[in-house]
N, C-alpha and C. Protein backbone atom coordinates (compact mmCIF):
# COMPACT_ATOMS: atom_id res chain seq x y z
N UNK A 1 33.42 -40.57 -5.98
CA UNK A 1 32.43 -40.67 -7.03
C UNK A 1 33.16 -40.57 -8.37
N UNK A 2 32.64 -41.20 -9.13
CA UNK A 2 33.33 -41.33 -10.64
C UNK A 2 32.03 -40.75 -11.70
N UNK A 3 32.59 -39.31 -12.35
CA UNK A 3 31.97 -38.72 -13.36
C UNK A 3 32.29 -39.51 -14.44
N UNK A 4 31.35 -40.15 -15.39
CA UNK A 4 31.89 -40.48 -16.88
C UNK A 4 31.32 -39.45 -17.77
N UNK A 5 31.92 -38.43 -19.03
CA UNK A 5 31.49 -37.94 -19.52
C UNK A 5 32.02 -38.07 -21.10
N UNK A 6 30.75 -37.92 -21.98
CA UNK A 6 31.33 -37.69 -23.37
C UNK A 6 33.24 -37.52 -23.56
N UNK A 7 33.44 -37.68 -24.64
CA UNK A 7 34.91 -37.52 -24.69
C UNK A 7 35.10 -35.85 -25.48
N UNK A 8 34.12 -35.98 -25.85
CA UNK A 8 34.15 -34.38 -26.45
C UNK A 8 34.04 -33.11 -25.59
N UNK A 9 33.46 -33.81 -24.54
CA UNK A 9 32.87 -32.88 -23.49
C UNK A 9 34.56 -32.81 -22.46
N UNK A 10 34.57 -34.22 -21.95
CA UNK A 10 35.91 -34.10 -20.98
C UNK A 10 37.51 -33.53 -21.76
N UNK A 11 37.66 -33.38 -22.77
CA UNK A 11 38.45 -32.82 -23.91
C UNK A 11 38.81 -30.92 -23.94
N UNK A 12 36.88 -30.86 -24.34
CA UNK A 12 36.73 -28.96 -23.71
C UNK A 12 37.31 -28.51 -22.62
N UNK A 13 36.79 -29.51 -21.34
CA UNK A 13 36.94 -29.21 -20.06
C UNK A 13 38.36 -29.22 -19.98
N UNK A 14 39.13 -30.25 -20.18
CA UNK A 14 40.70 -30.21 -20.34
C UNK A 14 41.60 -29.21 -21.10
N UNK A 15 40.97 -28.62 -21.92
CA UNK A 15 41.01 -27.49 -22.77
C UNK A 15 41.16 -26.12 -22.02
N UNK A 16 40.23 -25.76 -21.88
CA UNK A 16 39.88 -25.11 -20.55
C UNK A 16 40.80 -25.02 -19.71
N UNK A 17 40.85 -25.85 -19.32
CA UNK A 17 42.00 -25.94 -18.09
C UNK A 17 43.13 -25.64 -18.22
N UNK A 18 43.37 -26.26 -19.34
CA UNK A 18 45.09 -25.70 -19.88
C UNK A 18 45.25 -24.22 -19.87
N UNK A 19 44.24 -23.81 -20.92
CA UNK A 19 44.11 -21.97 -20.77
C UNK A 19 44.06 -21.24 -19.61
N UNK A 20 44.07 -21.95 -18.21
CA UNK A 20 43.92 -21.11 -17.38
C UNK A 20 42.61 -20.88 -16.90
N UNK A 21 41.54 -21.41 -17.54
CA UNK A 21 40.15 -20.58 -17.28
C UNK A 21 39.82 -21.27 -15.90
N UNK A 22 39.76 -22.98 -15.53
CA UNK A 22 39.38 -23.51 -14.09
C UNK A 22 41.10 -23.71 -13.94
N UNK A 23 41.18 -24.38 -12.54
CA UNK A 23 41.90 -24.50 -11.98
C UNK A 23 41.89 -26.04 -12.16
N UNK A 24 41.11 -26.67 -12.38
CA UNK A 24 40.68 -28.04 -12.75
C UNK A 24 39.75 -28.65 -13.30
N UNK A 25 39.61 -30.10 -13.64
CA UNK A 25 37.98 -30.32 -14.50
C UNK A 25 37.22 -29.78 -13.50
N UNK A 26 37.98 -30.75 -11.73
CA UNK A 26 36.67 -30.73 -10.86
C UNK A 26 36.26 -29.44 -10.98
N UNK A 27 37.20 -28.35 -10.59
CA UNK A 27 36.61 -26.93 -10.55
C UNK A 27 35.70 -26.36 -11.53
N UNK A 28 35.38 -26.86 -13.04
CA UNK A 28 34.79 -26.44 -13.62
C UNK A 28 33.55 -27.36 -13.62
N UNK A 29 33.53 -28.40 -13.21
CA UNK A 29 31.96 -29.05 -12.81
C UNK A 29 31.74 -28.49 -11.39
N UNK A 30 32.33 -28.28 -10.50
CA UNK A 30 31.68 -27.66 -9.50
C UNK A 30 30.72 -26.03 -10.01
N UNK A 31 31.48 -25.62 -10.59
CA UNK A 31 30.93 -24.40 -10.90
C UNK A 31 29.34 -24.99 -12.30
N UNK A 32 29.63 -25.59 -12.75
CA UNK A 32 28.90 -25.88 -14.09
C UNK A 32 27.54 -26.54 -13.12
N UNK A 33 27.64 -27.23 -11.93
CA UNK A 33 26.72 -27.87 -11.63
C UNK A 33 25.88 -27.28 -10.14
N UNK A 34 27.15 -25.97 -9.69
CA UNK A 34 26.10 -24.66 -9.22
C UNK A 34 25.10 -23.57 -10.09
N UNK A 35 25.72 -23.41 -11.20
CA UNK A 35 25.08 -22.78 -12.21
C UNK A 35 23.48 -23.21 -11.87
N UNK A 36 23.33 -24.78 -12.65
CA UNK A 36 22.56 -25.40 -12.43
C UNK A 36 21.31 -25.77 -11.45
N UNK A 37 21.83 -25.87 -9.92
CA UNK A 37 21.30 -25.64 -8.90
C UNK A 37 20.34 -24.17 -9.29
N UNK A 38 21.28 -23.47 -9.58
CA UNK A 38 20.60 -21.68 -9.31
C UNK A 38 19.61 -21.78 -10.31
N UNK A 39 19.94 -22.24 -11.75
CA UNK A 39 18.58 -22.12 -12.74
C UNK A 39 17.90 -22.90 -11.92
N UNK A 40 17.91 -23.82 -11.54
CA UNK A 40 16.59 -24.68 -10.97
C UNK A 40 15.59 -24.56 -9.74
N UNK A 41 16.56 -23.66 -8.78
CA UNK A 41 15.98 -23.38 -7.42
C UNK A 41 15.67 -22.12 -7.97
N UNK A 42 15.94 -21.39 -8.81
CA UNK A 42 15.21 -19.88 -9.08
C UNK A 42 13.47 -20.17 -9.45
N UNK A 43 12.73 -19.23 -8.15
CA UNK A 43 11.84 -18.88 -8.88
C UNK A 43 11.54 -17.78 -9.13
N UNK A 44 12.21 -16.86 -9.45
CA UNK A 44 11.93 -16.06 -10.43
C UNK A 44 11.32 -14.17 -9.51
N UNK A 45 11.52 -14.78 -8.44
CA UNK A 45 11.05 -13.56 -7.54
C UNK A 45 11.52 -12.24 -7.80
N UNK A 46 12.64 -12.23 -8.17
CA UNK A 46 13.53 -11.07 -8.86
C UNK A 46 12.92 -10.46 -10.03
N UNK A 47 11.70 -10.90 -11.06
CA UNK A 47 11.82 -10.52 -12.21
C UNK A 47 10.50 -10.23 -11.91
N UNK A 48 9.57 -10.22 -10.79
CA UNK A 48 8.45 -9.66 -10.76
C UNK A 48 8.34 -8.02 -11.09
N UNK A 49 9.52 -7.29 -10.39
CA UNK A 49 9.12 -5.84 -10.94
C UNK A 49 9.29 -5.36 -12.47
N UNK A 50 10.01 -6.02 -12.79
CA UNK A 50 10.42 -5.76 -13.87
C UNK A 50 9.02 -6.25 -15.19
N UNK A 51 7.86 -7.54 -14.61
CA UNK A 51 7.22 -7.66 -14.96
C UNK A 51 5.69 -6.56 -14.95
N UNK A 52 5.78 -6.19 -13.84
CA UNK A 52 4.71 -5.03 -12.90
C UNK A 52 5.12 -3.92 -13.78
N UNK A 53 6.39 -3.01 -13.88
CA UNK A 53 6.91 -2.28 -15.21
C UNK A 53 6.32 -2.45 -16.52
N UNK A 54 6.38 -3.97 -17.14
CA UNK A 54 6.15 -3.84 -18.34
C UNK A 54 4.36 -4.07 -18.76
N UNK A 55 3.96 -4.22 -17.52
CA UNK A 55 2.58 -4.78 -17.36
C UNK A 55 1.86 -2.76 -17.71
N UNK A 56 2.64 -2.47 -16.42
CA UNK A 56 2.06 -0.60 -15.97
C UNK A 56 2.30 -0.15 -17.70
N UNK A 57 2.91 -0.24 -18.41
CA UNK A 57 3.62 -0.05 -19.77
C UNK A 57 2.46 -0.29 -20.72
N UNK A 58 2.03 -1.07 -20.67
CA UNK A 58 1.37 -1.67 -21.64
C UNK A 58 -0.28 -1.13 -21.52
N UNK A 59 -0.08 -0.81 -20.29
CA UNK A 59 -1.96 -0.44 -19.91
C UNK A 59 -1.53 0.86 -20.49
N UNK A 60 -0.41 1.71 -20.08
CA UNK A 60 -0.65 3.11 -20.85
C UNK A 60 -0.17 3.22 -22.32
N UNK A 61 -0.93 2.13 -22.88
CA UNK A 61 -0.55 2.16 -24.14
C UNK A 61 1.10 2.57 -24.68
N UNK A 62 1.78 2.55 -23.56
CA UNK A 62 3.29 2.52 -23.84
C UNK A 62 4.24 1.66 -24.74
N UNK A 63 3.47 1.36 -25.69
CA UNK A 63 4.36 0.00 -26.83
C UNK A 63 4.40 0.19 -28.19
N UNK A 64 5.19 -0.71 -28.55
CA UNK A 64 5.06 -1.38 -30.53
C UNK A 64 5.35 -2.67 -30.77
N UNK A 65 4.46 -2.29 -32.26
CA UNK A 65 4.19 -3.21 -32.88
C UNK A 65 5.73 -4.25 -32.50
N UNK A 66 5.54 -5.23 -32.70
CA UNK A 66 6.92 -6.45 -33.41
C UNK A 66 7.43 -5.96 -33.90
N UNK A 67 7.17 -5.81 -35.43
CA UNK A 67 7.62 -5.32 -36.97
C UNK A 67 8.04 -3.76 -36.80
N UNK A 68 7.80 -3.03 -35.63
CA UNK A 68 8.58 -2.08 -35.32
C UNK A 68 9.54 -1.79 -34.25
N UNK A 69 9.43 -2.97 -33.29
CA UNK A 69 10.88 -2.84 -32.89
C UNK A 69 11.97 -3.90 -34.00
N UNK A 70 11.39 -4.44 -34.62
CA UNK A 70 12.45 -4.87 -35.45
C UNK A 70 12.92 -4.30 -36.10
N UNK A 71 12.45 -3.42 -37.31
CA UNK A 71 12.80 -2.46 -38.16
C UNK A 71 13.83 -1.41 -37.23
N UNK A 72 13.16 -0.86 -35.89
CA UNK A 72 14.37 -0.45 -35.32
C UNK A 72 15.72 -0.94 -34.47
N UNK A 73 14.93 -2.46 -34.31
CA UNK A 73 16.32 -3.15 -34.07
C UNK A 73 17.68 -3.19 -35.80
N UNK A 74 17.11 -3.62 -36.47
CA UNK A 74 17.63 -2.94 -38.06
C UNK A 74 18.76 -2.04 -38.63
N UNK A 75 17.87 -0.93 -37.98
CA UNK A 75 18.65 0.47 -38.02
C UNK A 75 19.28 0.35 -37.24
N UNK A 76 19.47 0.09 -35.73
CA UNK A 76 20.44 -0.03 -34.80
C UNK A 76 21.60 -0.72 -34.94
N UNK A 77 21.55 -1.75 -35.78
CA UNK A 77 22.34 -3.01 -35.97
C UNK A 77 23.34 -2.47 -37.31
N UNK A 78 22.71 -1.35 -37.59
CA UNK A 78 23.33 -1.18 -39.42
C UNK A 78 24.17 -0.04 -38.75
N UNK A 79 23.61 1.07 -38.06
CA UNK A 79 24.74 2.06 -37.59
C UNK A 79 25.91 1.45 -36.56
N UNK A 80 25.37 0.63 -35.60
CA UNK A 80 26.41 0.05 -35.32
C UNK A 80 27.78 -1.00 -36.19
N UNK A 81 27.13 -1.35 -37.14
CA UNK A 81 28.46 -2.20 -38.03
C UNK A 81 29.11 -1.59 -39.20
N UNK A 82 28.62 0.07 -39.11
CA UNK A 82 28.89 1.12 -39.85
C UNK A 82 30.05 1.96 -39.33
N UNK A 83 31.75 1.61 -40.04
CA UNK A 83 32.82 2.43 -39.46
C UNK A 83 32.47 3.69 -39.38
């Protein structure tokens, strides 16, 4: 089978390769096009508890506003880039 791809794209991939990161283009479309498979065959069965959690959360009035996890996303972001 013959892949044709962008030249910008087969360039990265060759890039890549040089650094060590695949072992080859093929190796990095094999992997790039399992990735793929997995987003697509996922449905999502895994993220039900985590949904049931934030669901149980919310009935006990366990939350905030937007504008307050942002403000404390904010503060978090400022002590962290603070030597």
């Amino acid at each position: 089978m013959n892949i044709k791809l962008p030249p910008e794209q087969l360039k990265w991939l060759e890039a890549e390769v040089a650094a060590g990161r695949f072992a080859s283009v093929d190796e990095a479309l094999t992997l790039a096009v399992a990735d793929l498979m997995a987003i697509y065959n996922d449905d999502l069965a895994w993220a039900k508890p985590y949904v049931d959690e934030a669901l149980a959360s919310v009935e006990r009035g366990d939350v905030i506003s937007g504008e307050e996890f942002f403000n404390w996303l904010d503060g978090r972001l400022k002590k962290l880039r603070t030597p």
